[in-house]
PDB file of N, CA and C in Angstrom:
ATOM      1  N   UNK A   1       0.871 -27.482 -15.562  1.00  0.00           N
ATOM      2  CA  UNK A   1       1.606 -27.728 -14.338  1.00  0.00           C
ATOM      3  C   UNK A   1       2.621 -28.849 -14.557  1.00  0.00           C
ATOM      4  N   UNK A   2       2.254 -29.772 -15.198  1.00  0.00           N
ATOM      5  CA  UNK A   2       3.169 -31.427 -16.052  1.00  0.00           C
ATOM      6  C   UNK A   2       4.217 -30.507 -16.243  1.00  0.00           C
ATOM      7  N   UNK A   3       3.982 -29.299 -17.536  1.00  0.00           N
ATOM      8  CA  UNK A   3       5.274 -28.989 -18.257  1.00  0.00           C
ATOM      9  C   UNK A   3       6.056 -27.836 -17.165  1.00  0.00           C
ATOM     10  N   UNK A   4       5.841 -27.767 -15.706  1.00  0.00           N
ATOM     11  CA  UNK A   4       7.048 -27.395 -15.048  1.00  0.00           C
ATOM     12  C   UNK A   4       7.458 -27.774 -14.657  1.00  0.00           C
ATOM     13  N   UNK A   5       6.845 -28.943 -14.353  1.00  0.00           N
ATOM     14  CA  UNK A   5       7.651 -29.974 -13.263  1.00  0.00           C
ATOM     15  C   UNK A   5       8.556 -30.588 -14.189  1.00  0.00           C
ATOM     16  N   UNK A   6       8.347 -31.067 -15.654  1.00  0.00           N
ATOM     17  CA  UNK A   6       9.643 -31.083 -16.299  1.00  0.00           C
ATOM     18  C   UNK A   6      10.653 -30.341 -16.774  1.00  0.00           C
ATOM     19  N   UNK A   7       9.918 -29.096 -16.717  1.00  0.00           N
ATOM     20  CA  UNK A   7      11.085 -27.634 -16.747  1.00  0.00           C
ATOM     21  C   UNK A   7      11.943 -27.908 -15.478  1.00  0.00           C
ATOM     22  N   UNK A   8      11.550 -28.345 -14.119  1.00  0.00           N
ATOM     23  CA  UNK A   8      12.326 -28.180 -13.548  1.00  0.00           C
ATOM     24  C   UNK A   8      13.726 -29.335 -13.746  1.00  0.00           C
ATOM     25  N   UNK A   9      12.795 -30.590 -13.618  1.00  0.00           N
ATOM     26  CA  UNK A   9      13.225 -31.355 -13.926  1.00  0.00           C
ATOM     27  C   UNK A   9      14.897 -31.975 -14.689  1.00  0.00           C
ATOM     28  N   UNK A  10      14.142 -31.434 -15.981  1.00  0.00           N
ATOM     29  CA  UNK A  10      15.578 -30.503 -16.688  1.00  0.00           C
ATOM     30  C   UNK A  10      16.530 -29.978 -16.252  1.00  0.00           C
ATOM     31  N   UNK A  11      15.797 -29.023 -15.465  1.00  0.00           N
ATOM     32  CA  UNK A  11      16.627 -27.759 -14.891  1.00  0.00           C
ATOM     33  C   UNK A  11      17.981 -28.494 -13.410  1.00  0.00           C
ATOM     34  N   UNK A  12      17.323 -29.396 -12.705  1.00  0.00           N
ATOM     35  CA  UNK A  12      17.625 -30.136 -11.903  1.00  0.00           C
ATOM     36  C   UNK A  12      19.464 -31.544 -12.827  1.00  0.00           C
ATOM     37  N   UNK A  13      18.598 -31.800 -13.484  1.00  0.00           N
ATOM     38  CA  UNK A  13      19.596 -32.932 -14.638  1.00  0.00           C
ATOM     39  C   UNK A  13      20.434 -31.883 -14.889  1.00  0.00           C
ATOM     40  N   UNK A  14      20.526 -30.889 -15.411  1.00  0.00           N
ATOM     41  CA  UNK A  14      21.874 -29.936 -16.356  1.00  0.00           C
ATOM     42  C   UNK A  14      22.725 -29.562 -15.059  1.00  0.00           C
ATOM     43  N   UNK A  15      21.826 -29.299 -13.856  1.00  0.00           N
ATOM     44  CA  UNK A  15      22.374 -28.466 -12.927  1.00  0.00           C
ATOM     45  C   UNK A  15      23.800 -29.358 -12.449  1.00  0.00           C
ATOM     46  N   UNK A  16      23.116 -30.843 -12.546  1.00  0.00           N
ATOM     47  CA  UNK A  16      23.853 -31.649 -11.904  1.00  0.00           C
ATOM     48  C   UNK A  16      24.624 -32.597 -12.400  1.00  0.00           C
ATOM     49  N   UNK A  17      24.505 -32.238 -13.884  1.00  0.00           N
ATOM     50  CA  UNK A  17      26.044 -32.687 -14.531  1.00  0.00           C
ATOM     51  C   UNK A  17      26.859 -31.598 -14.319  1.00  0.00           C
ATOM     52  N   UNK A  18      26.595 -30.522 -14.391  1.00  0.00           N
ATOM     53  CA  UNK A  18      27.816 -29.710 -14.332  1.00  0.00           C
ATOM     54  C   UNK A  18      27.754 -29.098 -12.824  1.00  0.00           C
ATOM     55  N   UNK A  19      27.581 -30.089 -11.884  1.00  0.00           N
ATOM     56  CA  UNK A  19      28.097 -30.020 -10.064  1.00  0.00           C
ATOM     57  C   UNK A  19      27.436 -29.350  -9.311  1.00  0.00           C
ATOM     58  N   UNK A  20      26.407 -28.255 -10.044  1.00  0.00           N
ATOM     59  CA  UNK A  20      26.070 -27.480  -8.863  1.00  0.00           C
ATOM     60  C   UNK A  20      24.874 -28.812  -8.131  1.00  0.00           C
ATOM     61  N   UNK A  21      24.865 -29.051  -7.223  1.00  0.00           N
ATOM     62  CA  UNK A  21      24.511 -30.021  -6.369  1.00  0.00           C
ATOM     63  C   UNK A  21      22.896 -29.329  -5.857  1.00  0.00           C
ATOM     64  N   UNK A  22      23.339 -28.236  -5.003  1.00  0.00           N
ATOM     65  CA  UNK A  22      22.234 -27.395  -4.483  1.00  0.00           C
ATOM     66  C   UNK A  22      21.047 -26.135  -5.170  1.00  0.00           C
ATOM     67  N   UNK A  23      21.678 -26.709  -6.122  1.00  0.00           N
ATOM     68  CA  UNK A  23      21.096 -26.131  -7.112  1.00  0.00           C
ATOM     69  C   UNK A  23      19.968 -27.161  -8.033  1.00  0.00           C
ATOM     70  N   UNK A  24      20.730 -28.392  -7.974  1.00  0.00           N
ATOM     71  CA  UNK A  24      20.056 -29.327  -8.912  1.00  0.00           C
ATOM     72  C   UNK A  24      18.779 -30.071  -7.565  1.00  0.00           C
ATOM     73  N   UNK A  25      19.595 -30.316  -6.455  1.00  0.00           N
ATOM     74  CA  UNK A  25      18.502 -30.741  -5.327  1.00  0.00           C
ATOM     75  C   UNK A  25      17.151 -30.203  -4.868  1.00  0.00           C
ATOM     76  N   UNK A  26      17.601 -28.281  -5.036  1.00  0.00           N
ATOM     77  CA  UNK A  26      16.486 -27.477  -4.974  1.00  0.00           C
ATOM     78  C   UNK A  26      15.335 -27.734  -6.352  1.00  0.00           C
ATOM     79  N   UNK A  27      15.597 -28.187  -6.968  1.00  0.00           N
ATOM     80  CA  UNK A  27      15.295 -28.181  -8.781  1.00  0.00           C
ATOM     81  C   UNK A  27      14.413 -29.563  -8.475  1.00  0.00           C
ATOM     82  N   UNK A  28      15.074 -30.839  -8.095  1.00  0.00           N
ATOM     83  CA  UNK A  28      14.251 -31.863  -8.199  1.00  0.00           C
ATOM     84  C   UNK A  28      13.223 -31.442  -7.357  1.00  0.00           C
ATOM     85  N   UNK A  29      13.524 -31.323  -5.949  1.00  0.00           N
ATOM     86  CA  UNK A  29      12.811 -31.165  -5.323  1.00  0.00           C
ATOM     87  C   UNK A  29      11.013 -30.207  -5.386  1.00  0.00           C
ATOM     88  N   UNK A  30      11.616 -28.866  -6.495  1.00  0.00           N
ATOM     89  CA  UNK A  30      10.530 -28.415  -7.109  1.00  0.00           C
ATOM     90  C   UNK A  30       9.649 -28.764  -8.250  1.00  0.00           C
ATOM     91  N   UNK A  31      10.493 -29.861  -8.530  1.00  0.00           N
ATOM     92  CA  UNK A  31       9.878 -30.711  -9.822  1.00  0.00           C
ATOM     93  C   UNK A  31       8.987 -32.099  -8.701  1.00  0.00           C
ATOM     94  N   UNK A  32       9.000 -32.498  -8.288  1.00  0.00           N
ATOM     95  CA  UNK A  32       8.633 -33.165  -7.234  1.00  0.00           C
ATOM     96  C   UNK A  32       7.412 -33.284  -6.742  1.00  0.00           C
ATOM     97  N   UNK A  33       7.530 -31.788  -6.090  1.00  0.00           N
ATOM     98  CA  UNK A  33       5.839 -31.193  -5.347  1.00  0.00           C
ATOM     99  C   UNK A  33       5.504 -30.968  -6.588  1.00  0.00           C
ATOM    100  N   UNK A  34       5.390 -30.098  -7.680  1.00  0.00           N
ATOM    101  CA  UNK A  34       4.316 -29.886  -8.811  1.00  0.00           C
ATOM    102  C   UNK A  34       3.689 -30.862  -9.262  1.00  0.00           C
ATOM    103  N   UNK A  35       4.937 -32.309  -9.694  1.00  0.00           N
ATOM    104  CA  UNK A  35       4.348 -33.405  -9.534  1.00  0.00           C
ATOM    105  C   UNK A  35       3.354 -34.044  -9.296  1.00  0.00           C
ATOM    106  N   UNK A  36       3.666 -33.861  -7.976  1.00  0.00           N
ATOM    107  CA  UNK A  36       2.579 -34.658  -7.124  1.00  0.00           C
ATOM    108  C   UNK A  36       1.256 -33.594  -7.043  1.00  0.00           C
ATOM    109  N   UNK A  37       1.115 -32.514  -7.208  1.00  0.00           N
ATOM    110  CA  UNK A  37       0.124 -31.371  -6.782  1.00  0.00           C
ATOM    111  C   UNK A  37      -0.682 -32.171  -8.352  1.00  0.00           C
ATOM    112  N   UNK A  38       0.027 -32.325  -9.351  1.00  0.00           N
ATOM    113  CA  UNK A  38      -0.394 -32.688 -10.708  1.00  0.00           C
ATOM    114  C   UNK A  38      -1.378 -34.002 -10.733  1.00  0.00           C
ATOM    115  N   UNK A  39      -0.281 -34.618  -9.676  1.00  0.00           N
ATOM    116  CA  UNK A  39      -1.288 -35.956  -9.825  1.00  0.00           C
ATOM    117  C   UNK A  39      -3.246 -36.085  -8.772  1.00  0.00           C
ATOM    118  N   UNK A  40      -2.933 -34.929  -7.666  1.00  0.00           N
ATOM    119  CA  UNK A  40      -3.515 -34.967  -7.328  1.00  0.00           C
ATOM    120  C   UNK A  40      -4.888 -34.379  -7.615  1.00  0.00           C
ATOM    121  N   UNK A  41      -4.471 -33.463  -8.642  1.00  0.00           N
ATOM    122  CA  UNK A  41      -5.662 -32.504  -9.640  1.00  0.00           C
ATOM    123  C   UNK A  41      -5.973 -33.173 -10.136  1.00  0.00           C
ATOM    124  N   UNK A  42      -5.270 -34.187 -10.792  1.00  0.00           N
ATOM    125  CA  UNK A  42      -6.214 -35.169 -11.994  1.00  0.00           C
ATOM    126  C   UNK A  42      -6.960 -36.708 -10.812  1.00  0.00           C
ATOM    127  N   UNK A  43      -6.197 -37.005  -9.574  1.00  0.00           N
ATOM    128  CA  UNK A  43      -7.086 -37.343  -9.763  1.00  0.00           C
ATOM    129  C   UNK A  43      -8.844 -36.854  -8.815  1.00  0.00           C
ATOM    130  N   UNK A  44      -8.605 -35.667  -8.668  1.00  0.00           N
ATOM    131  CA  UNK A  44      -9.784 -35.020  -8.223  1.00  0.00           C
ATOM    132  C   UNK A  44     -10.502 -34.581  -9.184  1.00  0.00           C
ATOM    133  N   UNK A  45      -9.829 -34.476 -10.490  1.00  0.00           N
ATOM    134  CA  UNK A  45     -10.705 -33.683 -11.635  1.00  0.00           C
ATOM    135  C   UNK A  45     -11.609 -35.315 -12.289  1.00  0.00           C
ATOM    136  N   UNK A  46     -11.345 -36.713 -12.355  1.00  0.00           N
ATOM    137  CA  UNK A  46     -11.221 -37.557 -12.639  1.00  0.00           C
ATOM    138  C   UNK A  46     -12.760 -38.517 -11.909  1.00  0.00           C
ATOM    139  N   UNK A  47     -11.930 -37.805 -10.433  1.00  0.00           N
ATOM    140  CA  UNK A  47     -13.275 -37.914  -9.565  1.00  0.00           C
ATOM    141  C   UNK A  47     -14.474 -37.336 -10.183  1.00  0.00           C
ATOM    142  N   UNK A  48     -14.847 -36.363  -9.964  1.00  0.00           N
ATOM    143  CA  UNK A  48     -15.557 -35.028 -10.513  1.00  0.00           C
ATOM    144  C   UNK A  48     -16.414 -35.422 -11.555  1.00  0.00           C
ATOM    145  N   UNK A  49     -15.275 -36.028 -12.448  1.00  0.00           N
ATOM    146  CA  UNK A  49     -16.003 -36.286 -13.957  1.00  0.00           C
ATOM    147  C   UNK A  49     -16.884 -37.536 -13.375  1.00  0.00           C
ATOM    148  N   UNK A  50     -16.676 -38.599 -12.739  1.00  0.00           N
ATOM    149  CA  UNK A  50     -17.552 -39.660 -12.558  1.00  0.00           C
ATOM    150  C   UNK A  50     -18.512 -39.480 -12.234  1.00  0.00           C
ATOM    151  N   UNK A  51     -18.710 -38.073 -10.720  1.00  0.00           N
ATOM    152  CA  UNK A  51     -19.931 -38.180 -10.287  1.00  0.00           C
ATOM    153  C   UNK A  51     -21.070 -36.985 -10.836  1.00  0.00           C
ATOM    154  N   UNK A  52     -19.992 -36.510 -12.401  1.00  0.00           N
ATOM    155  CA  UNK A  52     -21.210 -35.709 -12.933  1.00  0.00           C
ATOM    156  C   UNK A  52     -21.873 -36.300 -14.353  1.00  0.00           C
ATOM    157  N   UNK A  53     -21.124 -37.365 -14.512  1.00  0.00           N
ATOM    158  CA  UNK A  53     -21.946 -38.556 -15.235  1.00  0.00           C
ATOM    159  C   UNK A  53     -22.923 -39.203 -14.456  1.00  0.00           C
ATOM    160  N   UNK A  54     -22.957 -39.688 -13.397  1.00  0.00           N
ATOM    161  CA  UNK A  54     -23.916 -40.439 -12.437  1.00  0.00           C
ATOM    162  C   UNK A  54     -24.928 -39.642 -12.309  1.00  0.00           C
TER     163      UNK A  54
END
């Protein structure tokens, strides 16, 4: 999920050197939420792991 959100990422940076604007905004923006969906798996998976050591 990491490596789309920097696919988009990417995808977002190229868009927006060469102007397309709404194109690159839609792009961060989808790099963004995966992001964050990313951070929130780890840290629920993170959780998880603690309380199946305990």
């Amino acid at each position: 999920m990491l490596y789309y959100a920097l696919v988009f990422m990417v995808i977002a940076i190229v868009a927006g050197l060469f102007g397309f604007g709404g194109i690159a905004g839609a792009s961060a923006g989808i790099a963004q939420i995966l992001f964050f969906i990313f951070l929130a798996l780890l840290v629920i998976s993170l959780i998880a792991g603690l309380f199946r050591r305990a």
